[in-house]
N, C-alpha and C. Protein backbone atom coordinates (compact mmCIF):
# COMPACT_ATOMS: atom_id res chain seq x y z
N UNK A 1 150.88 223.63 126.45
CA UNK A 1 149.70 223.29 127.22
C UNK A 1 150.11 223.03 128.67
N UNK A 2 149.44 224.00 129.68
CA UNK A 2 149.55 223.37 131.22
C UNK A 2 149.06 222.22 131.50
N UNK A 3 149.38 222.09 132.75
CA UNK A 3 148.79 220.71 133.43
C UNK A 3 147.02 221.08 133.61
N UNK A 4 146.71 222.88 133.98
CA UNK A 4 145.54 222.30 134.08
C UNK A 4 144.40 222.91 133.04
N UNK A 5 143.16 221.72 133.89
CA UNK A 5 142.21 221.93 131.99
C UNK A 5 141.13 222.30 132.69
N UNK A 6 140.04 223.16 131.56
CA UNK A 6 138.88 224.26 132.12
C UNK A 6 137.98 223.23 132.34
N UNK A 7 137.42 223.35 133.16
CA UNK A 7 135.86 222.78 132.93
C UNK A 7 134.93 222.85 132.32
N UNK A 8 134.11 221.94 131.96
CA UNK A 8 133.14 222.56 131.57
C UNK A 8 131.97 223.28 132.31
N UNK A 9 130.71 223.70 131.91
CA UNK A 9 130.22 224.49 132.61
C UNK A 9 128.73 223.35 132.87
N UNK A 10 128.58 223.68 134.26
CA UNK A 10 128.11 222.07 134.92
C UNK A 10 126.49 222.72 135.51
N UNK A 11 125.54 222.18 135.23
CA UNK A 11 124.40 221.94 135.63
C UNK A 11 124.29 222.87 136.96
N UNK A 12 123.06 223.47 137.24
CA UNK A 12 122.98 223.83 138.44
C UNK A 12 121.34 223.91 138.28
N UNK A 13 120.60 223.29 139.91
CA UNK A 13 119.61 223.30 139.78
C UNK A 13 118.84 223.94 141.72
N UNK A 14 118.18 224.85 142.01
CA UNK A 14 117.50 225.12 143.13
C UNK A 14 116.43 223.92 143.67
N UNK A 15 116.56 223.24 145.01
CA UNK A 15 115.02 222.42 145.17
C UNK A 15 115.35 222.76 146.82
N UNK A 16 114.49 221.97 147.17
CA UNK A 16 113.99 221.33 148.78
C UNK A 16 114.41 220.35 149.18
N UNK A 17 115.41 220.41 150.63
CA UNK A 17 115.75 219.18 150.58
C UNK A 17 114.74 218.77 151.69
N UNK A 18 114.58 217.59 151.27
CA UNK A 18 113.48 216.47 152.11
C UNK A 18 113.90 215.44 152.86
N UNK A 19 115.18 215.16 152.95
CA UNK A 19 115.69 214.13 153.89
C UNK A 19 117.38 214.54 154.46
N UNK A 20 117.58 214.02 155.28
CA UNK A 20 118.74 214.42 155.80
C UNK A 20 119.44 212.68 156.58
N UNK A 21 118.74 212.19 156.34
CA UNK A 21 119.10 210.68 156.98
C UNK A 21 120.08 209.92 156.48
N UNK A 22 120.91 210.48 155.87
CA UNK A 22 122.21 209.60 155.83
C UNK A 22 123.39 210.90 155.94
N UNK A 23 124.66 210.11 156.11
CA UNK A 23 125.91 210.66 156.36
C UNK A 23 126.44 211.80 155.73
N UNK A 24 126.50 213.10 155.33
CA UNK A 24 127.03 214.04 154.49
C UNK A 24 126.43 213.61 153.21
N UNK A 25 124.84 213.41 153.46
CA UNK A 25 124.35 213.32 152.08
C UNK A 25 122.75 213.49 152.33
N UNK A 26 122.18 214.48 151.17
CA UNK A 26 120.93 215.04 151.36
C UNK A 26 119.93 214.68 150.21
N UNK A 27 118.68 214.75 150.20
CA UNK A 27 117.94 214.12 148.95
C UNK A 27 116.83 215.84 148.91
N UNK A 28 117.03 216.36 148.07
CA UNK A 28 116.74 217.00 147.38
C UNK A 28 115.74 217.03 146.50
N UNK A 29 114.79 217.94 146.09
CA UNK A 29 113.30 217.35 145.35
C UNK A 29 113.53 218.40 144.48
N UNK A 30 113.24 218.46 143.35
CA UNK A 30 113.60 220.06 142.72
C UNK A 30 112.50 220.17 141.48
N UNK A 31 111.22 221.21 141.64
CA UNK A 31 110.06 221.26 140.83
C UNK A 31 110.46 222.15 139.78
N UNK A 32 110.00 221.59 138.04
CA UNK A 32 109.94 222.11 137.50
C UNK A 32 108.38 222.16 136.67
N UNK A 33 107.87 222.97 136.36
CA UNK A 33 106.95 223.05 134.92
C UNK A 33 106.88 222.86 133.93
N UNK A 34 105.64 221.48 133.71
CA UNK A 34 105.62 220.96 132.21
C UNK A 34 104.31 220.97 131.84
N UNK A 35 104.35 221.66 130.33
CA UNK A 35 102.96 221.79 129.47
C UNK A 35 102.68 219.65 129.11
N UNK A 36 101.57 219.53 128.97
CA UNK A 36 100.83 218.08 128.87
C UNK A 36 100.70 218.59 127.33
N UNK A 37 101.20 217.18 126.72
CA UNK A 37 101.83 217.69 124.95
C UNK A 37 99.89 217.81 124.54
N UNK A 38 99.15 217.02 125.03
CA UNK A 38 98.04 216.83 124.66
C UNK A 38 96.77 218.24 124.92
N UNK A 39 96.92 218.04 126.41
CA UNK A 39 95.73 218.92 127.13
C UNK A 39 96.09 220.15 127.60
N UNK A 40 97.43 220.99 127.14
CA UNK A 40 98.42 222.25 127.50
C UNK A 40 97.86 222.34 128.77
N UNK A 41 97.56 221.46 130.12
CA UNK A 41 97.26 222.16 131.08
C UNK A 41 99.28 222.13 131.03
N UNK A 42 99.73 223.04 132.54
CA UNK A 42 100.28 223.26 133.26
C UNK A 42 100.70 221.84 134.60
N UNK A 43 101.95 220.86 134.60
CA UNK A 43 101.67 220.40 135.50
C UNK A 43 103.08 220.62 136.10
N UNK A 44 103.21 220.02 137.41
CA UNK A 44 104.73 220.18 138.28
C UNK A 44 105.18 218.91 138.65
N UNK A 45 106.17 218.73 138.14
CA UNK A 45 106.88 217.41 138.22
C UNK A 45 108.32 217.31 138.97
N UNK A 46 108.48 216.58 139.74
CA UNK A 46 109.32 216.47 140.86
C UNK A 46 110.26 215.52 140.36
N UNK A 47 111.29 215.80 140.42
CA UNK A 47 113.00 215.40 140.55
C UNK A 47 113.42 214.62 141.60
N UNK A 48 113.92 214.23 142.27
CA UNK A 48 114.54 213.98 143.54
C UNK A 48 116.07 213.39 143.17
N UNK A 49 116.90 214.10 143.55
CA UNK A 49 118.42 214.22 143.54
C UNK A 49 119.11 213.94 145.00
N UNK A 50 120.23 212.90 144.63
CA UNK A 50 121.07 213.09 146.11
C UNK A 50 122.32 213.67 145.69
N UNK A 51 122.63 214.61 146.83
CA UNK A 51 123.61 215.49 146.60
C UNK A 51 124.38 215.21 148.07
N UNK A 52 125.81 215.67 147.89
CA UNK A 52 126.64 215.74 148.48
C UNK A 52 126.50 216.81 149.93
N UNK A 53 126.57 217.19 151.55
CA UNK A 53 126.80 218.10 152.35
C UNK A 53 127.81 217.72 152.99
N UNK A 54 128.75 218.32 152.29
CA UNK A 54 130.28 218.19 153.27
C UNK A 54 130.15 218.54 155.06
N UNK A 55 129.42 219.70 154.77
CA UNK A 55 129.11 220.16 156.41
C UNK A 55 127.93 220.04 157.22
N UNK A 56 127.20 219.06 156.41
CA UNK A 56 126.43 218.40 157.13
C UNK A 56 125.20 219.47 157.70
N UNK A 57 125.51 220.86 157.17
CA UNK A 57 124.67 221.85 157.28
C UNK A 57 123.27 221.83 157.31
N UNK A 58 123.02 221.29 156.10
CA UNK A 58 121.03 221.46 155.41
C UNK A 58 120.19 220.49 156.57
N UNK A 59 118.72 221.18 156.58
CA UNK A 59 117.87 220.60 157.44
C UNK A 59 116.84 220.53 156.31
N UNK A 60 115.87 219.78 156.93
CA UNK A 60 114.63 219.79 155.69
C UNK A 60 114.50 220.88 155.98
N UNK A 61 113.75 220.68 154.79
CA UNK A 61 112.87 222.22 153.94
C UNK A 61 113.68 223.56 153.81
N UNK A 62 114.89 223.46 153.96
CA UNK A 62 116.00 224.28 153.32
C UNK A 62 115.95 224.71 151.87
N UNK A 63 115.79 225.79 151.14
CA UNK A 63 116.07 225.87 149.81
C UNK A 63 117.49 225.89 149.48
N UNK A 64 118.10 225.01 148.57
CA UNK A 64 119.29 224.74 148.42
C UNK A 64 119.95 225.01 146.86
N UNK A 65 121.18 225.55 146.59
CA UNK A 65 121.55 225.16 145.33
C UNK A 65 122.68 223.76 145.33
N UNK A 66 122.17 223.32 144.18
CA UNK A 66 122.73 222.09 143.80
C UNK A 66 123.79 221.85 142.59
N UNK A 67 124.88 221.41 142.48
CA UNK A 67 125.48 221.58 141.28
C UNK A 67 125.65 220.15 140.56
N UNK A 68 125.98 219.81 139.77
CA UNK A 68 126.26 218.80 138.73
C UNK A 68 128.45 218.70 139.19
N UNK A 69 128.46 217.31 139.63
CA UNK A 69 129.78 217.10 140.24
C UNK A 69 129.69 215.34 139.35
N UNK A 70 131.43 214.98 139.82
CA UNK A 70 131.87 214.04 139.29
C UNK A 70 130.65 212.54 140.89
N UNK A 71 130.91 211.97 139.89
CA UNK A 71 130.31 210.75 140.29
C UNK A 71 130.58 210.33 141.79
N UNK A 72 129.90 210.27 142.94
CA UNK A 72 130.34 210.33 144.53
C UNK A 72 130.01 209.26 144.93
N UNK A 73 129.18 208.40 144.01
CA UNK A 73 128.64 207.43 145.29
C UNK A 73 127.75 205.97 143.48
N UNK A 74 126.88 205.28 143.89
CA UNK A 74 126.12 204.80 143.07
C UNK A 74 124.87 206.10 142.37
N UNK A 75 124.51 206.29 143.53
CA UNK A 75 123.57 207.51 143.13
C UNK A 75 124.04 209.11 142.78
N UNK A 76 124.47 209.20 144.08
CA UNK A 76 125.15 210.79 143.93
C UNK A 76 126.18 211.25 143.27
N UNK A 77 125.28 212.16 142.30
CA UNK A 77 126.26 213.01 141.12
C UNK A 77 126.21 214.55 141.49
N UNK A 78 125.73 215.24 142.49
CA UNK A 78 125.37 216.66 142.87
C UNK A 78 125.83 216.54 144.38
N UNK A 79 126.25 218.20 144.28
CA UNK A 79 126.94 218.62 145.13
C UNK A 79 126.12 220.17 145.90
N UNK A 80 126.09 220.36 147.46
CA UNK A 80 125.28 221.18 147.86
C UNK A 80 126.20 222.98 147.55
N UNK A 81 125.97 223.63 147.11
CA UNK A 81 126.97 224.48 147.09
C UNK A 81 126.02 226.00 147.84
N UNK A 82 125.22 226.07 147.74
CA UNK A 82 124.80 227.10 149.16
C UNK A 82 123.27 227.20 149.36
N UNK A 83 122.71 227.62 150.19
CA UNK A 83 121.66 227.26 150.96
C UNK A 83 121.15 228.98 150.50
N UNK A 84 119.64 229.12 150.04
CA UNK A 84 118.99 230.29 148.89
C UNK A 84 117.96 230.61 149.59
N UNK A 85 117.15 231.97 149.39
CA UNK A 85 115.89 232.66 150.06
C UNK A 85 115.14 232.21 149.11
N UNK A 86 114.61 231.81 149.22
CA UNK A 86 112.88 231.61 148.25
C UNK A 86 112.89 233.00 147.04
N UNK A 87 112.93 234.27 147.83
CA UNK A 87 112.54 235.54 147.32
C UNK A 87 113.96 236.01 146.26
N UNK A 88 115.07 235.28 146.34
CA UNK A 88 116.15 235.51 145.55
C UNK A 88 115.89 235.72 144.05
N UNK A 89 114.46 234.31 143.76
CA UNK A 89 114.44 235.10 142.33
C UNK A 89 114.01 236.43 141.64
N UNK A 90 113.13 236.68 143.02
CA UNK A 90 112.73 238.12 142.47
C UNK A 90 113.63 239.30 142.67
N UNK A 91 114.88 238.93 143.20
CA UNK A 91 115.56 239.63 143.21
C UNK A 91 115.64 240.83 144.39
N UNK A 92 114.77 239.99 145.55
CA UNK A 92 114.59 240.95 146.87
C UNK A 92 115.15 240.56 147.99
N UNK A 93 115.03 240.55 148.79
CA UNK A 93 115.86 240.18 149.97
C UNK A 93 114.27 239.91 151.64
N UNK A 94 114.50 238.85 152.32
CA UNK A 94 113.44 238.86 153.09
C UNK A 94 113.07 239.99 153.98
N UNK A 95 114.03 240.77 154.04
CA UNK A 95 113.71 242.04 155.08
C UNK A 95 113.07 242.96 154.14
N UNK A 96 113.17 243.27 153.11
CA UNK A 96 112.31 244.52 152.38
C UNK A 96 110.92 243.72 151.81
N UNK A 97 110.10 242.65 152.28
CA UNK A 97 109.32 241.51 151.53
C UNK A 97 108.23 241.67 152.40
N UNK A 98 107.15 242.51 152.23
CA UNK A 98 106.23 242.12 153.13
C UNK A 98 105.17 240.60 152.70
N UNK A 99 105.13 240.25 153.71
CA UNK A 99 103.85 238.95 153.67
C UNK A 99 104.20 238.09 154.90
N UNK A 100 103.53 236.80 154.76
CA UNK A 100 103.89 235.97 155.77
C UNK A 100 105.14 234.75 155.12
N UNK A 101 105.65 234.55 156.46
CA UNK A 101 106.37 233.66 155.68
C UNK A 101 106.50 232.27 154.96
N UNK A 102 104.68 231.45 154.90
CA UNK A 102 104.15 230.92 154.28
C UNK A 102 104.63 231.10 152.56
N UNK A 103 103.57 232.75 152.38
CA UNK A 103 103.86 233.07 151.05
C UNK A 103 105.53 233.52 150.80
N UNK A 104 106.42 234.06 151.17
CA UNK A 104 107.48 233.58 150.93
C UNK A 104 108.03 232.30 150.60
N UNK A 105 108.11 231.22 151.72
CA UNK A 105 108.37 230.14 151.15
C UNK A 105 107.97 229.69 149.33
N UNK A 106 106.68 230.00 149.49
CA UNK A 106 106.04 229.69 147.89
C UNK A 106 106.20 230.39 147.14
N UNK A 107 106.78 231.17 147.10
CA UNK A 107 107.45 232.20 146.07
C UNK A 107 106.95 233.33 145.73
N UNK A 108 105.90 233.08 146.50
CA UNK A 108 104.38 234.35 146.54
C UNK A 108 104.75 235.61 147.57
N UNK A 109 105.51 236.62 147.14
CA UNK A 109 105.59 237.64 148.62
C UNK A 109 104.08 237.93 148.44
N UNK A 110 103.91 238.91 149.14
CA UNK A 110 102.69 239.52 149.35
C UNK A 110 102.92 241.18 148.56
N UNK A 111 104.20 241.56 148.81
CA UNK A 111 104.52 242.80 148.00
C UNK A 111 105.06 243.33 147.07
N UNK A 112 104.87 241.71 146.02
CA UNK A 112 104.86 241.38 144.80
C UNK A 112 103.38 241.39 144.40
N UNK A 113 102.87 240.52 144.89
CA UNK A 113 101.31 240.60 144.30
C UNK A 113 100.59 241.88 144.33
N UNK A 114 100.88 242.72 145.65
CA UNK A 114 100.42 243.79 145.14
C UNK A 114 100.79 244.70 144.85
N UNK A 115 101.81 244.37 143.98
CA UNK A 115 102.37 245.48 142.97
C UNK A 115 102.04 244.99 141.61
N UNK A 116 101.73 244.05 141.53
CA UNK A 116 101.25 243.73 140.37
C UNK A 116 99.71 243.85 139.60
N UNK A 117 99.18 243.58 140.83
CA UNK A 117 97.64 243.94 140.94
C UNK A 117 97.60 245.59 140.61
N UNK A 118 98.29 246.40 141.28
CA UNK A 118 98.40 247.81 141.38
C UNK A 118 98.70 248.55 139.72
N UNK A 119 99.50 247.61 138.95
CA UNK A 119 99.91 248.01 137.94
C UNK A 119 98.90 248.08 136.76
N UNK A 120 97.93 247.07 136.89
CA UNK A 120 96.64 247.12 136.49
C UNK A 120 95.71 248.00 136.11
């Protein structure tokens, strides 16, 4: 057996960071979707994580990835590991994306929707 040992495979989560007011450290909001066990509406429930910025990089409203790290602080257990396009999940890039960049931000291109509408 070497000296060194694998990791395990560690959490990773996309949000918004919303504050930048302390030292190489960012607070992060990260929405996910939950069915209401009762009334199946649809609701969005907010996280807020402090994570680690070594480089002091992120500004609000940055989309960020976040990872699951060893213990940094009382609070901070996440670490900033790179800064993401909104449109990444669809797997496009902002220059081939028509819309405004409103609906980008929200995950809404514009030339997604109407390709979808179109398929109809």
């Amino acid at each position: 057996m070497g000296t060194e040992q694998k990791r395990g495979i560690r959490k990773s989560q996309v949000g918004t960071v919303t504050s930048t007011a302390m030292q190489k450290t960012v607070t992060v909001a990260v929405d996910r979707l939950v069915q209401h066990s009762l009334y199946k509406k649809i609701q969005r429930k907010t996280s807020k994580f402090l994570a680690h910025d070594e480089n002091q990089s992120c500004k609000v409203g940055d989309r960020v990835r976040i990872v699951e790290t060893r213990p940094l602080s009382a609070r901070k257990r996440w670490r900033v590991v790179e800064k993401t396009d909104g449109c990444r999940w669809y797997g496009l890039t902002v220059s081939n994306v028509r819309g405004t960049r409103d609906d980008i931000r929200h995950g809404f291109p514009s030339s997604i929707v109407n390709r979808k509408s179109s398929m109809n």
